[in-house]
N, C-alpha and C. Protein backbone atom coordinates (compact mmCIF):
# COMPACT_ATOMS: atom_id res chain seq x y z
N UNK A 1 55.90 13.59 40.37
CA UNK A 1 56.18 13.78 41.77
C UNK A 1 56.15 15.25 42.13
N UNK A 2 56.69 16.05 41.24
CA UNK A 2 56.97 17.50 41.25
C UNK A 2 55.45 18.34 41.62
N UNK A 3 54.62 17.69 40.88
CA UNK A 3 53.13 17.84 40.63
C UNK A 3 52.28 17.57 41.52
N UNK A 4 52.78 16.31 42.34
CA UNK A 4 52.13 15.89 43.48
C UNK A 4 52.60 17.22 44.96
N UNK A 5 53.50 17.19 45.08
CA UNK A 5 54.06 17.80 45.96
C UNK A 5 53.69 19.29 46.18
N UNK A 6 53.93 19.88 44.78
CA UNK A 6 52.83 21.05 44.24
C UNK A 6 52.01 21.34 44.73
N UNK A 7 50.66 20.28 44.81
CA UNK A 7 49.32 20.05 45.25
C UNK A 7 49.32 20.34 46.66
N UNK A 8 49.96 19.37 47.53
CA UNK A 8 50.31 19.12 48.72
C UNK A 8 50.44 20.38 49.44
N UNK A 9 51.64 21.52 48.57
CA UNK A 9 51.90 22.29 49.12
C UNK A 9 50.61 23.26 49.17
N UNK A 10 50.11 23.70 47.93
CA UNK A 10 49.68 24.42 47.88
C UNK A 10 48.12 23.73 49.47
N UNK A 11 47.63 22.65 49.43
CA UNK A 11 46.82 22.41 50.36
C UNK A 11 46.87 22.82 51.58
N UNK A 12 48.61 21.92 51.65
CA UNK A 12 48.84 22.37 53.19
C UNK A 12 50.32 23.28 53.62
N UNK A 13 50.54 24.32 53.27
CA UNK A 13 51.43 25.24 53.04
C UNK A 13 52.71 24.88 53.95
N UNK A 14 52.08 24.38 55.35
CA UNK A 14 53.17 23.51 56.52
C UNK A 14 53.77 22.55 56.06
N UNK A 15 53.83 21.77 55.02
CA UNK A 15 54.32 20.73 54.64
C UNK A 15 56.02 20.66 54.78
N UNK A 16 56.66 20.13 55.73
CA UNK A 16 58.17 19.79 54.98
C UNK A 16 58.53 18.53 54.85
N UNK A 17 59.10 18.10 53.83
CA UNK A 17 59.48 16.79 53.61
C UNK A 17 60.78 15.95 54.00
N UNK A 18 61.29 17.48 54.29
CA UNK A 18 62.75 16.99 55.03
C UNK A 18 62.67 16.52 56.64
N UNK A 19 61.20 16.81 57.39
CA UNK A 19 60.93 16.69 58.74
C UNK A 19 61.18 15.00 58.60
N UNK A 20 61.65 14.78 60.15
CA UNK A 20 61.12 13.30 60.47
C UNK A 20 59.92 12.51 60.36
N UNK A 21 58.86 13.78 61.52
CA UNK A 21 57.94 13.68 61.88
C UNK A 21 56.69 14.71 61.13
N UNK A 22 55.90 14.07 60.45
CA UNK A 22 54.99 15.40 60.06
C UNK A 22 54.18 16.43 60.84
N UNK A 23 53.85 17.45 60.51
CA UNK A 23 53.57 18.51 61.39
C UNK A 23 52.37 19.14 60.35
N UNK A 24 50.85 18.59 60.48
CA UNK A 24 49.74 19.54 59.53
C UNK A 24 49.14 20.45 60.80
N UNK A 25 48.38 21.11 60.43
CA UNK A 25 47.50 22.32 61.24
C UNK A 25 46.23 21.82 60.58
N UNK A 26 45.96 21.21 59.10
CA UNK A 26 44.62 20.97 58.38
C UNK A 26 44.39 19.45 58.61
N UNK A 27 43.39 19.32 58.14
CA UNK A 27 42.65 17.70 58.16
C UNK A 27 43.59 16.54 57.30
N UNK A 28 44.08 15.75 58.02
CA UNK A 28 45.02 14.80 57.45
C UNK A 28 44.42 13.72 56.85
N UNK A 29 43.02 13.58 56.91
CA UNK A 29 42.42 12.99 55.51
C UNK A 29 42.35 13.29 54.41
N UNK A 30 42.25 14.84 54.61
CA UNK A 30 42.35 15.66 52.93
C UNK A 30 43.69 15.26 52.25
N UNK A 31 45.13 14.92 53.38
CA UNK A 31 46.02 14.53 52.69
C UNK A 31 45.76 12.83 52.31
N UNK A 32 45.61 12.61 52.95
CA UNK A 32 45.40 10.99 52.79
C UNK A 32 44.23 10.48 51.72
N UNK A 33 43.28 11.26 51.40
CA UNK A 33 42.68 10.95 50.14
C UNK A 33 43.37 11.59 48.49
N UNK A 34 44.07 12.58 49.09
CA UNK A 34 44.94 13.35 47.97
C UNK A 34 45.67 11.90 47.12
N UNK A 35 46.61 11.50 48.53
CA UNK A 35 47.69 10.70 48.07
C UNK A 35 47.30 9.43 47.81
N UNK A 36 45.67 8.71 48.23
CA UNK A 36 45.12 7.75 47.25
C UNK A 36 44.94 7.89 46.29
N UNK A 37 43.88 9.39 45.75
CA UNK A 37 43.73 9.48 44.41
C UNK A 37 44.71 9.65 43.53
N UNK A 38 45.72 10.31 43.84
CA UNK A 38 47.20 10.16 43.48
C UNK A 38 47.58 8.99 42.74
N UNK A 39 47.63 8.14 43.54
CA UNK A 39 48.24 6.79 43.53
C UNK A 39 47.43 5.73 42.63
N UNK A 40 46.23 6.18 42.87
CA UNK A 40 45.47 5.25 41.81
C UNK A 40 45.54 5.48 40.20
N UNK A 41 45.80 6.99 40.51
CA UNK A 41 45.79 7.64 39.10
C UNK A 41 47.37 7.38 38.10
N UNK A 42 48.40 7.15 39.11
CA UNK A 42 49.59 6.83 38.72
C UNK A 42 49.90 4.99 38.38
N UNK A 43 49.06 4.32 38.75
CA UNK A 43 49.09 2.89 38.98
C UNK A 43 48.47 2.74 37.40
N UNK A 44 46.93 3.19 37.41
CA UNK A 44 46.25 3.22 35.69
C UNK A 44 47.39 3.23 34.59
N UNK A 45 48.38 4.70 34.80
CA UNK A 45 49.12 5.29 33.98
C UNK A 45 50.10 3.93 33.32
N UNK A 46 50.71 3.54 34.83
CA UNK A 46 51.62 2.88 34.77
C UNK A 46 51.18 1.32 33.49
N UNK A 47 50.14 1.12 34.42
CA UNK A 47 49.21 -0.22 33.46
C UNK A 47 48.87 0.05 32.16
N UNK A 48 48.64 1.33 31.74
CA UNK A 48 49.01 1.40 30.48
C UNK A 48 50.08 1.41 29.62
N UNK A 49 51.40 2.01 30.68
CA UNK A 49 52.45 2.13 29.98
C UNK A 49 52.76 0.32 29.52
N UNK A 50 52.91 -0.22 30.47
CA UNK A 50 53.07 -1.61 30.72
C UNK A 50 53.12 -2.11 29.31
N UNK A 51 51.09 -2.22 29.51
CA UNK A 51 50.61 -2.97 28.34
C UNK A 51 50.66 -2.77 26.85
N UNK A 52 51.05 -1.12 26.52
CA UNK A 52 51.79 -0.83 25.55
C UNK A 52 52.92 -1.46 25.48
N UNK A 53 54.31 -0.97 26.23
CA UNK A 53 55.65 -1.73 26.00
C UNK A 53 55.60 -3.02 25.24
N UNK A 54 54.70 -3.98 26.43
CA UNK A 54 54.31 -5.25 26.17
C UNK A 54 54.44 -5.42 24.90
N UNK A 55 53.35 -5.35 24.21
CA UNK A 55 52.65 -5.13 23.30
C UNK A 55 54.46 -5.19 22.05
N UNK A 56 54.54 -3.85 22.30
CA UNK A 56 55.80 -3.40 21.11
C UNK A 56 56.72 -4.72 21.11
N UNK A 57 57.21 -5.22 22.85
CA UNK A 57 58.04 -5.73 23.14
C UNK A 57 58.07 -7.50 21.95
N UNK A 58 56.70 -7.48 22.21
CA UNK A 58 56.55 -9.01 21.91
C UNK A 58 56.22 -8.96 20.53
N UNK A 59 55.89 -7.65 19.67
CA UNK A 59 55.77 -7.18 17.96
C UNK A 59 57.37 -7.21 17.60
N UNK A 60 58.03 -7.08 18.23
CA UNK A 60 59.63 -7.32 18.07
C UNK A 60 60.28 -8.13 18.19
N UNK A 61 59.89 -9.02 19.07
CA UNK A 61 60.30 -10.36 19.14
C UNK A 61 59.81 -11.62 18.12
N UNK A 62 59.00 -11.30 18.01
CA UNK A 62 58.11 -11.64 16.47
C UNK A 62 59.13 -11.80 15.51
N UNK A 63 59.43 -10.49 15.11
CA UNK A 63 60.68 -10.41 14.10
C UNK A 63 61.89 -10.76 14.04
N UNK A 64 62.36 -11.55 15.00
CA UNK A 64 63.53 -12.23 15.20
C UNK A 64 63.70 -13.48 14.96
N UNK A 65 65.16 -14.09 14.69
CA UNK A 65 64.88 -15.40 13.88
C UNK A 65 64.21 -16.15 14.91
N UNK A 66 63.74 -17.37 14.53
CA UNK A 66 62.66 -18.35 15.51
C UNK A 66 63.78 -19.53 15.63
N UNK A 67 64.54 -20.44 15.21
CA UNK A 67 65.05 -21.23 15.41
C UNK A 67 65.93 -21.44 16.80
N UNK A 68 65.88 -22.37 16.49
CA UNK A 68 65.96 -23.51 18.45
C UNK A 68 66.86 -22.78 19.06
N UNK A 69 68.37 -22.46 18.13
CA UNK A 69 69.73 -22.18 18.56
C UNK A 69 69.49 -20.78 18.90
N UNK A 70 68.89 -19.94 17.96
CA UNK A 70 69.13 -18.91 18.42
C UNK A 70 68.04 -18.20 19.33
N UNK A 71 67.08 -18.53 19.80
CA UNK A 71 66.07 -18.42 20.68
C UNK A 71 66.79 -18.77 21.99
N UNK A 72 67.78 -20.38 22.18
CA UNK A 72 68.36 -20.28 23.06
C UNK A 72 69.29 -18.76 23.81
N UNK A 73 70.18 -18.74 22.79
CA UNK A 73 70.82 -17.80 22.60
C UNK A 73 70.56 -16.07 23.19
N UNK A 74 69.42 -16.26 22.59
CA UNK A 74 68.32 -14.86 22.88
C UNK A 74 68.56 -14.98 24.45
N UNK A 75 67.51 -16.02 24.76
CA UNK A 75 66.85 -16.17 26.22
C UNK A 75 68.63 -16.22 27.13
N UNK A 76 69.51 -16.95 27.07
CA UNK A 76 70.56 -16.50 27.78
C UNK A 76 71.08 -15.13 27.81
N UNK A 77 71.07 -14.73 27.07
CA UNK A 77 71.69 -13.12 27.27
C UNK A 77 70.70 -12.50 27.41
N UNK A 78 69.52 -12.49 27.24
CA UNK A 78 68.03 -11.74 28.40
C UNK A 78 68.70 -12.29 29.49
N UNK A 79 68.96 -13.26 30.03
CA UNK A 79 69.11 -14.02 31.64
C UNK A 79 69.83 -12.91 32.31
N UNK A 80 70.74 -12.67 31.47
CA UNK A 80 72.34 -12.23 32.02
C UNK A 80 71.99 -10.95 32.03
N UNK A 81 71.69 -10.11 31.01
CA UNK A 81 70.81 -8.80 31.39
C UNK A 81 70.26 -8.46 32.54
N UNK A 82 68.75 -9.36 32.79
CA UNK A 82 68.11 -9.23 33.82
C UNK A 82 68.74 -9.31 35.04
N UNK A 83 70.36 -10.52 35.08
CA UNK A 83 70.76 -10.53 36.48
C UNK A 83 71.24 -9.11 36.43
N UNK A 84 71.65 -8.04 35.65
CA UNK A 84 72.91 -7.28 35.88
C UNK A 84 72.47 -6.77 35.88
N UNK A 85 70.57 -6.12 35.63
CA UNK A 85 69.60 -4.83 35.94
C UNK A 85 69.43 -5.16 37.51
N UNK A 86 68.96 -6.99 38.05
CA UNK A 86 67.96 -6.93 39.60
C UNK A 86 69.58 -6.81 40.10
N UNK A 87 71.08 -6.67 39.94
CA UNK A 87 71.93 -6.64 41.06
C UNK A 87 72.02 -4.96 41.09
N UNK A 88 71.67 -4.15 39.98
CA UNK A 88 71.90 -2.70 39.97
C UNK A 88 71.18 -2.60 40.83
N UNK A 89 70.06 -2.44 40.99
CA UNK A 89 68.80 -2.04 41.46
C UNK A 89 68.62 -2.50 42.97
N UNK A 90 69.02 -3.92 43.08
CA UNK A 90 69.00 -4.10 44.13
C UNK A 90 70.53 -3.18 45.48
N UNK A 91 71.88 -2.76 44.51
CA UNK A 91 72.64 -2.06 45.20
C UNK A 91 72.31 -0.66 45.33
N UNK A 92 71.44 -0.07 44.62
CA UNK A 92 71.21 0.75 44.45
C UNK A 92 70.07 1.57 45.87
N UNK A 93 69.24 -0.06 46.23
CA UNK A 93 68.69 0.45 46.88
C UNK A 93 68.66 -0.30 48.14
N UNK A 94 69.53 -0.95 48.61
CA UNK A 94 70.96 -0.73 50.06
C UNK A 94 71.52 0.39 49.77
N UNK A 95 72.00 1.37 48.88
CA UNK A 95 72.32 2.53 49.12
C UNK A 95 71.31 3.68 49.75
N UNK A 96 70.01 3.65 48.95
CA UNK A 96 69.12 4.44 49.54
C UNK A 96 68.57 4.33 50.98
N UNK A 97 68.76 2.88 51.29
CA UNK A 97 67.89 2.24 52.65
C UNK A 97 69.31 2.52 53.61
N UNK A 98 70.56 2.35 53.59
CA UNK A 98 71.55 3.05 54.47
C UNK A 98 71.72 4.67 54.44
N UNK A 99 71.15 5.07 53.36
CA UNK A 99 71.35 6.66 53.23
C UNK A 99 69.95 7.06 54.62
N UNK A 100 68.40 6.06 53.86
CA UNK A 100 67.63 6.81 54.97
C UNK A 100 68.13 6.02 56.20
N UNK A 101 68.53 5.46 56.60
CA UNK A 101 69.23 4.64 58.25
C UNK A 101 70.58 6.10 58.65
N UNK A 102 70.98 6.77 57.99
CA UNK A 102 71.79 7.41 58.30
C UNK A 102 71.22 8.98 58.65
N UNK A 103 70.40 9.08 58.02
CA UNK A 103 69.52 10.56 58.70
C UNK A 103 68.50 10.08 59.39
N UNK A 104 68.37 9.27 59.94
CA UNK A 104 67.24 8.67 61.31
C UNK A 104 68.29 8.90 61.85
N UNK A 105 69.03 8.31 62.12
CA UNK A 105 69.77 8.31 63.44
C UNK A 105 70.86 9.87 63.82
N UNK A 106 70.91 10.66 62.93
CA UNK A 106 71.60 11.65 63.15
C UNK A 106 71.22 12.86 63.47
């Protein structure tokens, strides 16, 4: 992000991110193809990270006992995990979405 922004600046020196409203003096396609190629280039990254993890994730699971009971076992406490990562995440970001609702309006 640090890197992106970097770029940005150095392109378009007017840049603030704290504005509401943006304010360029240069061609706002140059930004707008920036922040595609950007984005495509971060999406690849990501799809690799992915399919690595993957990969490790399920070479590890491999190695764990296979039987009925404890596969059950497994898969319930993954359940309970996953609820207690999507309720973080999801409070986390009602915090961010009232934080930006609170500098719009102020």
């Amino acid at each position: 992000m640090d890197k992106y922004t970097e770029e940005n600046h150095t392109m378009f020196p007017e840049i603030d991110y704290e504005q509401l409203k943006l304010q360029l003096s240069g061609d706002p396609d140059l930004l707008l193809y920036h922040t595609g190629r950007y984005s495509r280039q971060l999406k690849a990254e990501l799809k690799d990270a992915v399919e690595g993890m993957t990969d490790r994730i399920n070479r590890a699971y491999a190695t764990l006992p296979q039987g009925e009971k404890e596969r059950k076992q497994r898969d319930a406490m993954l359940q309970s995990v996953l609820r207690q990562k999507r309720a973080e995440m999801d409070r986390e970001f009602q915090k961010r979405v009232l934080q930006l609702i609170i500098l719009t309006f102020n």
